[in-house]
Structures are given as C-alpha cells and as structure tokens.
PDB file of N, CA and C in Angstrom:
ATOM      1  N   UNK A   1      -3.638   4.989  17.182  1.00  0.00           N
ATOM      2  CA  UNK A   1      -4.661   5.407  16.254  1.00  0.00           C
ATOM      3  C   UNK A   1      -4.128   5.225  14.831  1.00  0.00           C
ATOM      4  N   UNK A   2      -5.241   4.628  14.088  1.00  0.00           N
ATOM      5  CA  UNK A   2      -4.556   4.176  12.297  1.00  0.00           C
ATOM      6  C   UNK A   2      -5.974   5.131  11.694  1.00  0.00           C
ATOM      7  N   UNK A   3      -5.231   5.581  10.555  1.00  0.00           N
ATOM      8  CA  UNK A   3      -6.510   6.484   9.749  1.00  0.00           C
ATOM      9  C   UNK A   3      -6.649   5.556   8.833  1.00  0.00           C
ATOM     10  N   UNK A   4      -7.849   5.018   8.535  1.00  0.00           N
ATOM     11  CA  UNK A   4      -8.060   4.301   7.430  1.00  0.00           C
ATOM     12  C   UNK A   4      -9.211   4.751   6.391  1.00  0.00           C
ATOM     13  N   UNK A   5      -9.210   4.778   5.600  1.00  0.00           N
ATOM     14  CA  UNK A   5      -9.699   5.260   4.317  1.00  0.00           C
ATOM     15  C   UNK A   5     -10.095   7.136   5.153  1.00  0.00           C
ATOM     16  N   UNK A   6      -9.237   7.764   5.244  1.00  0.00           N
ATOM     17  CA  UNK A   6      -9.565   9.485   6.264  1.00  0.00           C
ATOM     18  C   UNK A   6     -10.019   9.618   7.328  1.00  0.00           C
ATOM     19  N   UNK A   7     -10.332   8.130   7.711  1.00  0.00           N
ATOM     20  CA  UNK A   7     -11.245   8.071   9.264  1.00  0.00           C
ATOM     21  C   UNK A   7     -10.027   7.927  10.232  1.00  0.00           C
ATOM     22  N   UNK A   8     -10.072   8.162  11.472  1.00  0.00           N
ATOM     23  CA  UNK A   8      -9.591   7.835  13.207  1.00  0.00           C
ATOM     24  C   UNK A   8      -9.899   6.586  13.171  1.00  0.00           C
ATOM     25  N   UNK A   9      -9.375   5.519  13.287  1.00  0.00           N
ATOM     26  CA  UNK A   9      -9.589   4.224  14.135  1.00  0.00           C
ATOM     27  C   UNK A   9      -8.931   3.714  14.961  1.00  0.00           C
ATOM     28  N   UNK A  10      -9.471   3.632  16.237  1.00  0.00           N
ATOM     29  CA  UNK A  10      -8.707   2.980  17.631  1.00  0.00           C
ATOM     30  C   UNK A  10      -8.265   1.216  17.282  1.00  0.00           C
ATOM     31  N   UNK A  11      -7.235   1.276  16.800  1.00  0.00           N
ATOM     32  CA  UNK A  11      -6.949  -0.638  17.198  1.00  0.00           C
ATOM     33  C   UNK A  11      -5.894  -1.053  18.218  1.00  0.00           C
ATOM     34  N   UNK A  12      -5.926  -2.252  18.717  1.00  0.00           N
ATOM     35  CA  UNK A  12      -5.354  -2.759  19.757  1.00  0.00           C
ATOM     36  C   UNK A  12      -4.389  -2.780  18.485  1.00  0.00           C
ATOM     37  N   UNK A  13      -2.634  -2.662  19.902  1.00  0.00           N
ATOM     38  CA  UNK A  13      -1.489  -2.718  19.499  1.00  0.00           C
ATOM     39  C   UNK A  13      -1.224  -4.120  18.779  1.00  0.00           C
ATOM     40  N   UNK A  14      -0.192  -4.487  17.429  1.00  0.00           N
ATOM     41  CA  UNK A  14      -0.165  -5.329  16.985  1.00  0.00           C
ATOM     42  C   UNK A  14      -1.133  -6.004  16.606  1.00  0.00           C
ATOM     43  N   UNK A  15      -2.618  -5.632  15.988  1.00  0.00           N
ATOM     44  CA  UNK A  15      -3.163  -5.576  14.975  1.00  0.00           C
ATOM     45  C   UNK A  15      -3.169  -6.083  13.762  1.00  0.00           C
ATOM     46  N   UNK A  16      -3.026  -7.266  13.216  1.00  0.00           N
ATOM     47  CA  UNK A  16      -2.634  -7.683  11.490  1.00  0.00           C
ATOM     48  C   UNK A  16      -3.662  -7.410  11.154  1.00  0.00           C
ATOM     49  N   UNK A  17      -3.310  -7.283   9.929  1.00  0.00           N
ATOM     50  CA  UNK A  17      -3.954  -6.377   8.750  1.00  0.00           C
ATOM     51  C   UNK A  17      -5.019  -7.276   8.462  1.00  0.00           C
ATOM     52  N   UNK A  18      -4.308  -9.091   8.240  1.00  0.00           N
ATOM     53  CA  UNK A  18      -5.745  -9.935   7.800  1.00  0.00           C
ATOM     54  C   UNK A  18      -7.177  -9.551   8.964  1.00  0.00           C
ATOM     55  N   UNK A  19      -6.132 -10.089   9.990  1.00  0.00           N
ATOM     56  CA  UNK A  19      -7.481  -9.758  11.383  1.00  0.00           C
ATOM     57  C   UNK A  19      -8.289  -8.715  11.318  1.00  0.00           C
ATOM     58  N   UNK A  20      -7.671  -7.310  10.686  1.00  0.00           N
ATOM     59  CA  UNK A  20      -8.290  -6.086  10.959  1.00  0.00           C
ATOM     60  C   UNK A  20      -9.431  -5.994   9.690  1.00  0.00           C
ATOM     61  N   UNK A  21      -8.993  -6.563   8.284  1.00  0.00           N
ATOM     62  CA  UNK A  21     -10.048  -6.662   7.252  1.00  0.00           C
ATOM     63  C   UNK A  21     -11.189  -7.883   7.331  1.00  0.00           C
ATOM     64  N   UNK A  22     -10.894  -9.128   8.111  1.00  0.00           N
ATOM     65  CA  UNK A  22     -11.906 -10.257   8.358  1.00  0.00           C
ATOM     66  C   UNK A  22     -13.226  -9.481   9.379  1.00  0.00           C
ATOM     67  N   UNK A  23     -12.638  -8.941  10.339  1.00  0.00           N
ATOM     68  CA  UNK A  23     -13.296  -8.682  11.281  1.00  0.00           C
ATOM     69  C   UNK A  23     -14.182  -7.566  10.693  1.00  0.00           C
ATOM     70  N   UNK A  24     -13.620  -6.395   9.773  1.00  0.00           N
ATOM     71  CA  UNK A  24     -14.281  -5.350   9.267  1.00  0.00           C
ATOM     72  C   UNK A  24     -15.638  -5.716   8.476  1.00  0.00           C
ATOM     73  N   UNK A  25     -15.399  -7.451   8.172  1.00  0.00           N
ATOM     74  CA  UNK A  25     -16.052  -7.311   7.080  1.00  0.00           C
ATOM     75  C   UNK A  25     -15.966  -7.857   5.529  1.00  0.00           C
ATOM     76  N   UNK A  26     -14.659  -7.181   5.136  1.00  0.00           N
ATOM     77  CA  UNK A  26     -13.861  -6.939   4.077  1.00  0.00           C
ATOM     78  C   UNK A  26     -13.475  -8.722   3.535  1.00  0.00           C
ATOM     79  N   UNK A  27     -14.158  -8.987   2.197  1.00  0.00           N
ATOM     80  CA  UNK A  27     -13.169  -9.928   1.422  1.00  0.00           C
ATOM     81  C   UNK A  27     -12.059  -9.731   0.759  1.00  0.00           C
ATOM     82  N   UNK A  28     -10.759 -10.473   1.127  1.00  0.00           N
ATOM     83  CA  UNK A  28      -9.653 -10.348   0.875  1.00  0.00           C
ATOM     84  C   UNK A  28      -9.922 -10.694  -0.862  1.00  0.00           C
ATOM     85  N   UNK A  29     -10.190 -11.448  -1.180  1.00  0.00           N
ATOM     86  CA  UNK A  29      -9.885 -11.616  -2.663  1.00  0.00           C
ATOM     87  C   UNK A  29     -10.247 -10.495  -3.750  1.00  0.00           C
ATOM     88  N   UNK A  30     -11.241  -9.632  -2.850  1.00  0.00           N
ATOM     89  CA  UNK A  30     -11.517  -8.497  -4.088  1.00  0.00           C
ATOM     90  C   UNK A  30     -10.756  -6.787  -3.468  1.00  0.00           C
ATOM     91  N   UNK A  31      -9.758  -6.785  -2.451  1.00  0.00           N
ATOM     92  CA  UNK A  31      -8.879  -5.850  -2.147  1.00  0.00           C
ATOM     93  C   UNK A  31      -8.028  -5.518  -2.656  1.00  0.00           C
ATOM     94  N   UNK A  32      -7.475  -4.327  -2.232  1.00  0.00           N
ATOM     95  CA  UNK A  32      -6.373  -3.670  -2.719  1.00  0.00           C
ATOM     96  C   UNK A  32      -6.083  -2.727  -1.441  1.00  0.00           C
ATOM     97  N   UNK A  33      -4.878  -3.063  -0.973  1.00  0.00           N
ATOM     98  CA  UNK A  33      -4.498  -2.331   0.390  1.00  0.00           C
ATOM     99  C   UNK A  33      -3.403  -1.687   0.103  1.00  0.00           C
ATOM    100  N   UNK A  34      -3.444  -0.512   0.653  1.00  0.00           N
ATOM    101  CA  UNK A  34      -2.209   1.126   0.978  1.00  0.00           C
ATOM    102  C   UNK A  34      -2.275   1.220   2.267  1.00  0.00           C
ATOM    103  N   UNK A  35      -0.979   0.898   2.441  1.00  0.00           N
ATOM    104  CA  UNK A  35       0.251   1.238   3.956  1.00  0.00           C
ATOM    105  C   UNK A  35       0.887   2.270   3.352  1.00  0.00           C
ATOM    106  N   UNK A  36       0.371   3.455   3.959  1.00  0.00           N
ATOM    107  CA  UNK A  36       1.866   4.742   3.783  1.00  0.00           C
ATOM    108  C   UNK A  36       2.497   4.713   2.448  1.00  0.00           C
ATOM    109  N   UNK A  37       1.215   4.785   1.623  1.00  0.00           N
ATOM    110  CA  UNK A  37       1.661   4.714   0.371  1.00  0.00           C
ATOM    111  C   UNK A  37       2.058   3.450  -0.399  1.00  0.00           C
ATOM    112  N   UNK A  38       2.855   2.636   0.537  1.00  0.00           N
ATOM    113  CA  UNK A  38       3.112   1.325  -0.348  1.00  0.00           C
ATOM    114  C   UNK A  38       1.793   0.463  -0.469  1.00  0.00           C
ATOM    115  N   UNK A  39       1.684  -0.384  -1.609  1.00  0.00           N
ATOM    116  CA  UNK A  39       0.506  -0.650  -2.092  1.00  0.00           C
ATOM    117  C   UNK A  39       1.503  -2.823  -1.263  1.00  0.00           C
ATOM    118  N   UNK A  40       0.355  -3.031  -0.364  1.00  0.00           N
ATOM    119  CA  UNK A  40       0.532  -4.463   0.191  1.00  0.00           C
ATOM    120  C   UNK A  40       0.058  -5.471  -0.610  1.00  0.00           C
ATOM    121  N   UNK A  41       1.192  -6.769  -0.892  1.00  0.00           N
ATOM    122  CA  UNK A  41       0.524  -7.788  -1.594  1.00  0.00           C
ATOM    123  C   UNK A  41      -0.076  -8.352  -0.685  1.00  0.00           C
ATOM    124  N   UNK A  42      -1.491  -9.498  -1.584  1.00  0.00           N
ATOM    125  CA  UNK A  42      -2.398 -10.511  -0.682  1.00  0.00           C
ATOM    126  C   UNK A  42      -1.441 -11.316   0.251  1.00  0.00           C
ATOM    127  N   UNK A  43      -0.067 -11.758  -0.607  1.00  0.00           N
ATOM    128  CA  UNK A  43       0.929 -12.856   0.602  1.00  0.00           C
ATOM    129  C   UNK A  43       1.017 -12.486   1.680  1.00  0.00           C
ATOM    130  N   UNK A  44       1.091 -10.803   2.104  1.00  0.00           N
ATOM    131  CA  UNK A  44       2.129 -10.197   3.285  1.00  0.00           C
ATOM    132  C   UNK A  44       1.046  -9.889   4.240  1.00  0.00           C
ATOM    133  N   UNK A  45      -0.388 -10.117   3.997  1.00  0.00           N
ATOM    134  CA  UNK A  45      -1.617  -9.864   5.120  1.00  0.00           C
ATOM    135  C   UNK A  45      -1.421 -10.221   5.998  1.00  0.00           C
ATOM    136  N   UNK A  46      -1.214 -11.523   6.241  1.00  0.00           N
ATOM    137  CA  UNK A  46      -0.858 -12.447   7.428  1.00  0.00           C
ATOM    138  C   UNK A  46      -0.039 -11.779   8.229  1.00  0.00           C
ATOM    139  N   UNK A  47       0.914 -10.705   7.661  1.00  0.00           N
ATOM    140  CA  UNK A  47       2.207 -10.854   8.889  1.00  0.00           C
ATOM    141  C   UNK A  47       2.551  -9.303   8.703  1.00  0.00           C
ATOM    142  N   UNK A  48       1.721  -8.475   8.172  1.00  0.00           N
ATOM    143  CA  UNK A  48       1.824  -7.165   8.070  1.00  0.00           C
ATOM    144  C   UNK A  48       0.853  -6.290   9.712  1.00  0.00           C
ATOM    145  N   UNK A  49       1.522  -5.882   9.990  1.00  0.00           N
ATOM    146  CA  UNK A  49       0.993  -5.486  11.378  1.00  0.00           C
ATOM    147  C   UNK A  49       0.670  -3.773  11.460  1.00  0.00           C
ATOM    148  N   UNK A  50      -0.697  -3.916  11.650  1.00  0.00           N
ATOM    149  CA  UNK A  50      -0.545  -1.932  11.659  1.00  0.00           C
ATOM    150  C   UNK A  50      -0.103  -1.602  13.186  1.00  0.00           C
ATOM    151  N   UNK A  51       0.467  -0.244  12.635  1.00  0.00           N
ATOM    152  CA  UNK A  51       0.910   0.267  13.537  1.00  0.00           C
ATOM    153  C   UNK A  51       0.568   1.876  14.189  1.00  0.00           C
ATOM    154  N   UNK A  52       0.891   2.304  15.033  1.00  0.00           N
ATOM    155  CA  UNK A  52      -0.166   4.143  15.133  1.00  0.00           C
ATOM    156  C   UNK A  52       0.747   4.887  14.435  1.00  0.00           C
ATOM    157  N   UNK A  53      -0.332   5.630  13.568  1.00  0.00           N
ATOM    158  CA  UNK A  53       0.035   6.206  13.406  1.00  0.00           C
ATOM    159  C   UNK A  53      -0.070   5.792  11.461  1.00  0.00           C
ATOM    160  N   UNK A  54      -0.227   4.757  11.203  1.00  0.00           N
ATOM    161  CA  UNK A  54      -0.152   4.555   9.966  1.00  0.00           C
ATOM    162  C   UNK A  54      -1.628   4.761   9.344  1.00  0.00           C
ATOM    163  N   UNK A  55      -1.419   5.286   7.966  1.00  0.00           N
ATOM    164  CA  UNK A  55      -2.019   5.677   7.060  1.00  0.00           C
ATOM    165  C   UNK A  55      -2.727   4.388   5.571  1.00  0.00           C
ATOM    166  N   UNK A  56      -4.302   3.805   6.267  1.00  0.00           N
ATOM    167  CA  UNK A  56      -4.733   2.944   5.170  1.00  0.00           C
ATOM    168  C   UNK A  56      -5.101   2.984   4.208  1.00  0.00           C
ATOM    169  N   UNK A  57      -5.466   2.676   3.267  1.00  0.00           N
ATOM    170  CA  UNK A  57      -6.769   3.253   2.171  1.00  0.00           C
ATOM    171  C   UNK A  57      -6.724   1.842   1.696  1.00  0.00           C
ATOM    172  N   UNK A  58      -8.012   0.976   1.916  1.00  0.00           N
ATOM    173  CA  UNK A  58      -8.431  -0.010   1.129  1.00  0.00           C
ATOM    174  C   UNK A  58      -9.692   0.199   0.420  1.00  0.00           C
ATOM    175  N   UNK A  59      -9.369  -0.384  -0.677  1.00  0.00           N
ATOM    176  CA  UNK A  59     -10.422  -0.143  -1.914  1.00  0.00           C
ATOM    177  C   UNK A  59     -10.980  -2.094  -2.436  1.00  0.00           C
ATOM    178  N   UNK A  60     -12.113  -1.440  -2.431  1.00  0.00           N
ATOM    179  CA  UNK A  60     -12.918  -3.025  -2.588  1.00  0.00           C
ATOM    180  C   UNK A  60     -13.436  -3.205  -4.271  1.00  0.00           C
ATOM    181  N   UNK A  61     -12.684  -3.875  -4.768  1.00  0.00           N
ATOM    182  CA  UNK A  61     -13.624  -3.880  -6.291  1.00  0.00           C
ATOM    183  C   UNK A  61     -14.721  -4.494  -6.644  1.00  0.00           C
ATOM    184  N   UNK A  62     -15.251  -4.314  -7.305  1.00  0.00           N
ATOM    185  CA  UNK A  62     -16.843  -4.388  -7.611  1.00  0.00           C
ATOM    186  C   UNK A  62     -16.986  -4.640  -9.122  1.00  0.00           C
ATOM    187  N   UNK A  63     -17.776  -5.867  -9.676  1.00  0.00           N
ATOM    188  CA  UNK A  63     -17.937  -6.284 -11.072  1.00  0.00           C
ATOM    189  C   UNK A  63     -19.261  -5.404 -11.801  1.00  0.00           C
ATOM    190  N   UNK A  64     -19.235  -5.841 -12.980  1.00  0.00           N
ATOM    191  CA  UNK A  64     -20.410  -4.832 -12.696  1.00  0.00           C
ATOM    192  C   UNK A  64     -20.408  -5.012 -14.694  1.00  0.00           C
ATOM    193  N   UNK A  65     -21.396  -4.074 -15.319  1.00  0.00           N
ATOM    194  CA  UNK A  65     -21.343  -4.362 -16.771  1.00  0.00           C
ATOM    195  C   UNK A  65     -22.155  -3.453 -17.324  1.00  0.00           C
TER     196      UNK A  65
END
C-alpha cells in the first residue's frame, strides 16, 4: 500500500513511478513529485520504483492569468 496525495492506494509490487503517473492520467511535463519527502527529478521517473509503504504527493501545475 502507497499513500498518495493522503489517499490508500493498492499497487502491484515494483511499480515505476512513470507507469504509475501515465496510467493515472497525469502529464509528466507539468509535475512535481514527493517520495518521503525527497522531491524526484523528471530524469529518475523511469527507474524510481514505489514501494509499500511510501509516502507521494504529486502536484500538477496549472497556467492560468
């Protein structure tokens, strides 16, 4: 189980992070991702793997005027 933005979410073991935001939905170019506090660069998506127990918070930016 990974909490992402305060929620419970069930993901299959070994999980990458790109897979888990494509599938959500989520465009990578307007993110900003938190692992356990550390804030993940766009390079390390590919090969950053959640794990149980870890703590997400992605934030989507939005243009606007």
């Amino acid at each position: 189980m990974v909490k992402i933005n305060g929620e419970n979410v069930d993901i299959a073991q070994g999980t990458v992070l790109s897979k888990y935001l494509e599938d959500s939905g989520y465009k990578k170019e307007r993110l900003a991702v938190e692992i356990n506090g550390d804030i993940i660069p766009k390079k390390n998506y590919d090969n950053t793997i959640l794990c149980d127990g870890d703590k997400v918070e992605i934030v989507s930016f939005v243009g606007g005027g």
